[in-house]
C-alpha atoms as a PDB file:
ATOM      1  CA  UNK A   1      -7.033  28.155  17.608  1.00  0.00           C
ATOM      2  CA  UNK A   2      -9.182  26.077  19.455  1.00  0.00           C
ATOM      3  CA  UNK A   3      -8.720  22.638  17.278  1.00  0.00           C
ATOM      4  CA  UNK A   4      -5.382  21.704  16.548  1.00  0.00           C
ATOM      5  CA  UNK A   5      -6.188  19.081  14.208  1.00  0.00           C
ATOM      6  CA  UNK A   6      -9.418  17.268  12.771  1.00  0.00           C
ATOM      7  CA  UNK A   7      -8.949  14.443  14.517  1.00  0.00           C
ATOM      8  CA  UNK A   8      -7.813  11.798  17.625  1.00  0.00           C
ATOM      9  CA  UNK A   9      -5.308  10.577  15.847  1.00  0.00           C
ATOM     10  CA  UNK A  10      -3.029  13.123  14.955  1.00  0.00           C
ATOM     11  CA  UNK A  11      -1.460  13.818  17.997  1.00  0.00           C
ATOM     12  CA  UNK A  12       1.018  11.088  18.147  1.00  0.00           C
ATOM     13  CA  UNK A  13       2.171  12.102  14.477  1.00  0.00           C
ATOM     14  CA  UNK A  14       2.376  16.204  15.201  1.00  0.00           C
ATOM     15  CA  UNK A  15       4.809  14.822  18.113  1.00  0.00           C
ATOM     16  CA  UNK A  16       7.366  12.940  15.550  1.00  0.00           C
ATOM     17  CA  UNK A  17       6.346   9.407  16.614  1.00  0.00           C
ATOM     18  CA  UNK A  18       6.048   7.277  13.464  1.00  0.00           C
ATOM     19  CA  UNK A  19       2.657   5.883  13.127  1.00  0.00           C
ATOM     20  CA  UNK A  20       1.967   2.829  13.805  1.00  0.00           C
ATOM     21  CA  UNK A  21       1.342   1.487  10.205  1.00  0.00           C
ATOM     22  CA  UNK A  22       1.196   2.223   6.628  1.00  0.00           C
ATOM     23  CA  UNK A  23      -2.263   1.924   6.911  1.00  0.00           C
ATOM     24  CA  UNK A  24      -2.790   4.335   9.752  1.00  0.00           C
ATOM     25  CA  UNK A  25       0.171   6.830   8.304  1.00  0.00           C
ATOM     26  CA  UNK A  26      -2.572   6.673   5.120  1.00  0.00           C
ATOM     27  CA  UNK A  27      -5.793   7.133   7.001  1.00  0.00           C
ATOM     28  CA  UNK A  28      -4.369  10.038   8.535  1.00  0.00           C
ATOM     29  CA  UNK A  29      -3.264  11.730   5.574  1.00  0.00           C
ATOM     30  CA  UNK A  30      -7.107  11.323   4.612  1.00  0.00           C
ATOM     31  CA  UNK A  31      -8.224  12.854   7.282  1.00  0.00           C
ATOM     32  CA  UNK A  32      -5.960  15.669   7.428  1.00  0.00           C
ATOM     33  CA  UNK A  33      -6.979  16.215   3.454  1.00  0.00           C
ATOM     34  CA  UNK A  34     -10.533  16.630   4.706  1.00  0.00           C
ATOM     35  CA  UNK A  35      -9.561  18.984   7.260  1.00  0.00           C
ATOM     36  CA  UNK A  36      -7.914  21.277   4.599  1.00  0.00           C
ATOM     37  CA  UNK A  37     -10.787  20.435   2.120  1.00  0.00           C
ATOM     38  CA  UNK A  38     -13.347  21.644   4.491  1.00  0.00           C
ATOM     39  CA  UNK A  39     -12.141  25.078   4.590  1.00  0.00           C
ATOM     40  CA  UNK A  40     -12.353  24.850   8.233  1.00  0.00           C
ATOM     41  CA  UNK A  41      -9.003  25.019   9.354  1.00  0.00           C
ATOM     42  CA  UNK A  42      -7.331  28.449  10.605  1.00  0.00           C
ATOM     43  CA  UNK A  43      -3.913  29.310   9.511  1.00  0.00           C
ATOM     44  CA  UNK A  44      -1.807  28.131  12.019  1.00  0.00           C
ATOM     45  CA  UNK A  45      -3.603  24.789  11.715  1.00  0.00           C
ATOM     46  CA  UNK A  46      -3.553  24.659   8.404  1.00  0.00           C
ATOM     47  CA  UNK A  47       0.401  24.808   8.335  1.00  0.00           C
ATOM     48  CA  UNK A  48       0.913  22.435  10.950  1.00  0.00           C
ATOM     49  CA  UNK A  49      -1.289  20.008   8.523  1.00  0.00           C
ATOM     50  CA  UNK A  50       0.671  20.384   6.120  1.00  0.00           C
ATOM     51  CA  UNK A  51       3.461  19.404   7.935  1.00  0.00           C
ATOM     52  CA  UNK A  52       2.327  16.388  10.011  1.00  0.00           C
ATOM     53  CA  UNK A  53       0.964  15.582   6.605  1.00  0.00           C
ATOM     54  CA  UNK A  54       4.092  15.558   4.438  1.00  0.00           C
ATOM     55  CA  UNK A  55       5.978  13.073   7.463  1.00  0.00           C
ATOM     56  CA  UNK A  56       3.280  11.494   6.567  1.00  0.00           C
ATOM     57  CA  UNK A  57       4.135  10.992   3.386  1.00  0.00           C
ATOM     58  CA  UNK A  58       7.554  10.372   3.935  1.00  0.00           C
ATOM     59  CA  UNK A  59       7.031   8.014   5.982  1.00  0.00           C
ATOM     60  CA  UNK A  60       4.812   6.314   3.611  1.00  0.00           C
ATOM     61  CA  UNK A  61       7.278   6.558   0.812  1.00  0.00           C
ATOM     62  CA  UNK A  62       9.851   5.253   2.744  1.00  0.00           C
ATOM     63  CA  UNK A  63       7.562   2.227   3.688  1.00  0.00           C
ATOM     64  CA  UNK A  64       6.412   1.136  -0.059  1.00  0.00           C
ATOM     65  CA  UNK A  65      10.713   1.767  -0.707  1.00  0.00           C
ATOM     66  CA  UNK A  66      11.375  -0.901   1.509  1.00  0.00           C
ATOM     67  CA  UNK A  67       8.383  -2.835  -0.128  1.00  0.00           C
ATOM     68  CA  UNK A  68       9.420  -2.763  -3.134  1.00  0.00           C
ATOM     69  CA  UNK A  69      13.266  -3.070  -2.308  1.00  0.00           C
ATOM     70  CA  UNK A  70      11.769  -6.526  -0.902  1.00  0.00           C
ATOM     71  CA  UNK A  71       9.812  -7.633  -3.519  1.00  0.00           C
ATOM     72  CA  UNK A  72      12.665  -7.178  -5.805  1.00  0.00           C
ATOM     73  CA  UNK A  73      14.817  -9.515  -3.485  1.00  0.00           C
ATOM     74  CA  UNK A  74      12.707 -11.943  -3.978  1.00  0.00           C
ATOM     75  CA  UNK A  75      12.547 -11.560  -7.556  1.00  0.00           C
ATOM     76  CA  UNK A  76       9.215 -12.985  -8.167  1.00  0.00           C
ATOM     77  CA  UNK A  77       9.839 -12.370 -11.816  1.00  0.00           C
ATOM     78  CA  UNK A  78      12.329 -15.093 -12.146  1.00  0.00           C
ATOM     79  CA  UNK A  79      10.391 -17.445 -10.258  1.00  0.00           C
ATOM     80  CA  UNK A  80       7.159 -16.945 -13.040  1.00  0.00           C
ATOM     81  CA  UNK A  81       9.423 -17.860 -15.891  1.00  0.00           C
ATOM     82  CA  UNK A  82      10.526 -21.093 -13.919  1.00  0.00           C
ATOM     83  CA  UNK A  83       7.103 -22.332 -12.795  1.00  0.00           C
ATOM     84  CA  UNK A  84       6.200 -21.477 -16.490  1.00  0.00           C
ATOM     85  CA  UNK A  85       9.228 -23.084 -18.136  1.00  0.00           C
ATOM     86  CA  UNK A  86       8.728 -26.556 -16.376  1.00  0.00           C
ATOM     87  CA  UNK A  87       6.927 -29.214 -17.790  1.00  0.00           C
ATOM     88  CA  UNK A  88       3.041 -29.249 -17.196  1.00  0.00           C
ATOM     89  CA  UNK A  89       3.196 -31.632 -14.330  1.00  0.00           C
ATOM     90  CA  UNK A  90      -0.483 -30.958 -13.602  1.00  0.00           C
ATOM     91  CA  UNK A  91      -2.096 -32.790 -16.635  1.00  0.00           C
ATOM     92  CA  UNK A  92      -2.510 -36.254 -16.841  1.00  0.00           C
ATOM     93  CA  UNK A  93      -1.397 -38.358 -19.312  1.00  0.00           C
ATOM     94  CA  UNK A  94      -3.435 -39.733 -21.530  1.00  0.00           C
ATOM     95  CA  UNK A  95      -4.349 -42.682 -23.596  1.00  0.00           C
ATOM     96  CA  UNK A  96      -3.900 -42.866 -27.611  1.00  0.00           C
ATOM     97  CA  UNK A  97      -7.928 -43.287 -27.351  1.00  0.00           C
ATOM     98  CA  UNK A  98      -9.001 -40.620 -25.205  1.00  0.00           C
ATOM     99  CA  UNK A  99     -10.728 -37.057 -26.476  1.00  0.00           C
ATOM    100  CA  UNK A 100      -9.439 -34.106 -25.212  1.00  0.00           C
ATOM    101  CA  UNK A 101     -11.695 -32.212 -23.136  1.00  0.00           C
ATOM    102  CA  UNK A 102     -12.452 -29.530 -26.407  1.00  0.00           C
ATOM    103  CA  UNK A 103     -12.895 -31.923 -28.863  1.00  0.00           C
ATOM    104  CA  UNK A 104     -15.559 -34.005 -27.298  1.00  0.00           C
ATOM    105  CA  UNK A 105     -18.168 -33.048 -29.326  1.00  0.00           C
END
C-alpha cells in the first residue's frame, strides 16, 4: 500500500477537515473517480476512497442545501413577476406620428 490516494489533495479530506470549497470538495471527488476508474487502486485504498469520497459528497449536498435554502429566501420568483408586472418604464413614449421600429418599412 504504497499510495494512499491519487492525489495531493486528499489528505486534508481522509483527516475529516471539510474542504475548503464546493469547488475543491468537487475536484476531489473527480480525482478520486479516476483513481477507482484506473483500476489502479489496491483494496485498502480503494475503500478508504470510497469513503473520503462519500464526505465528499455529503459535504457537497449539504452545501447546494444551503444554496438552495438561500435562493428560496430570496424568492427570486416573486421578484420576476413584479419586474414583469410593472409598467414598461424602459420605452419611450411616442408621438401620434412616429413608426414603430417594425413597421418602418
Amino acid at each position: 500500500m504504497s499510495e494512499t490516494t491519487g492525489g495531493e489533495a486528499g489528505g486534508a479530506a481522509q483527516a475529516g477537515a471539510a474542504p475548503e470549497s464546493y469547488e475543491a470538495a468537487v475536484e476531489r471527488l473527480e480525482e478520486i473517480i479516476l483513481r477507482l476508474d484506473s483500476g489502479r487502486a489496491e483494496l485498502r485504498e480503494t475503500l478508504e476512497l470510497c469513503r473520503e469520497g462519500k464526505g465528499l459528497v455529503e459535504y457537497c449536498k449539504g452545501e447546494l442545501d444551503a444554496v438552495s435554502g438561500e435562493l428560496q429566501r430570496l424568492d427570486l420568483d416573486d421578484l420576476v413577476r413584479q419586474l414583469e408586472s410593472t409598467p414598461q418604464a424602459a420605452e419611450p413614449e411616442r408621438s401620434g406620428n412616429e413608426v414603430p421600429p417594425g413597421d418602418a418599412i
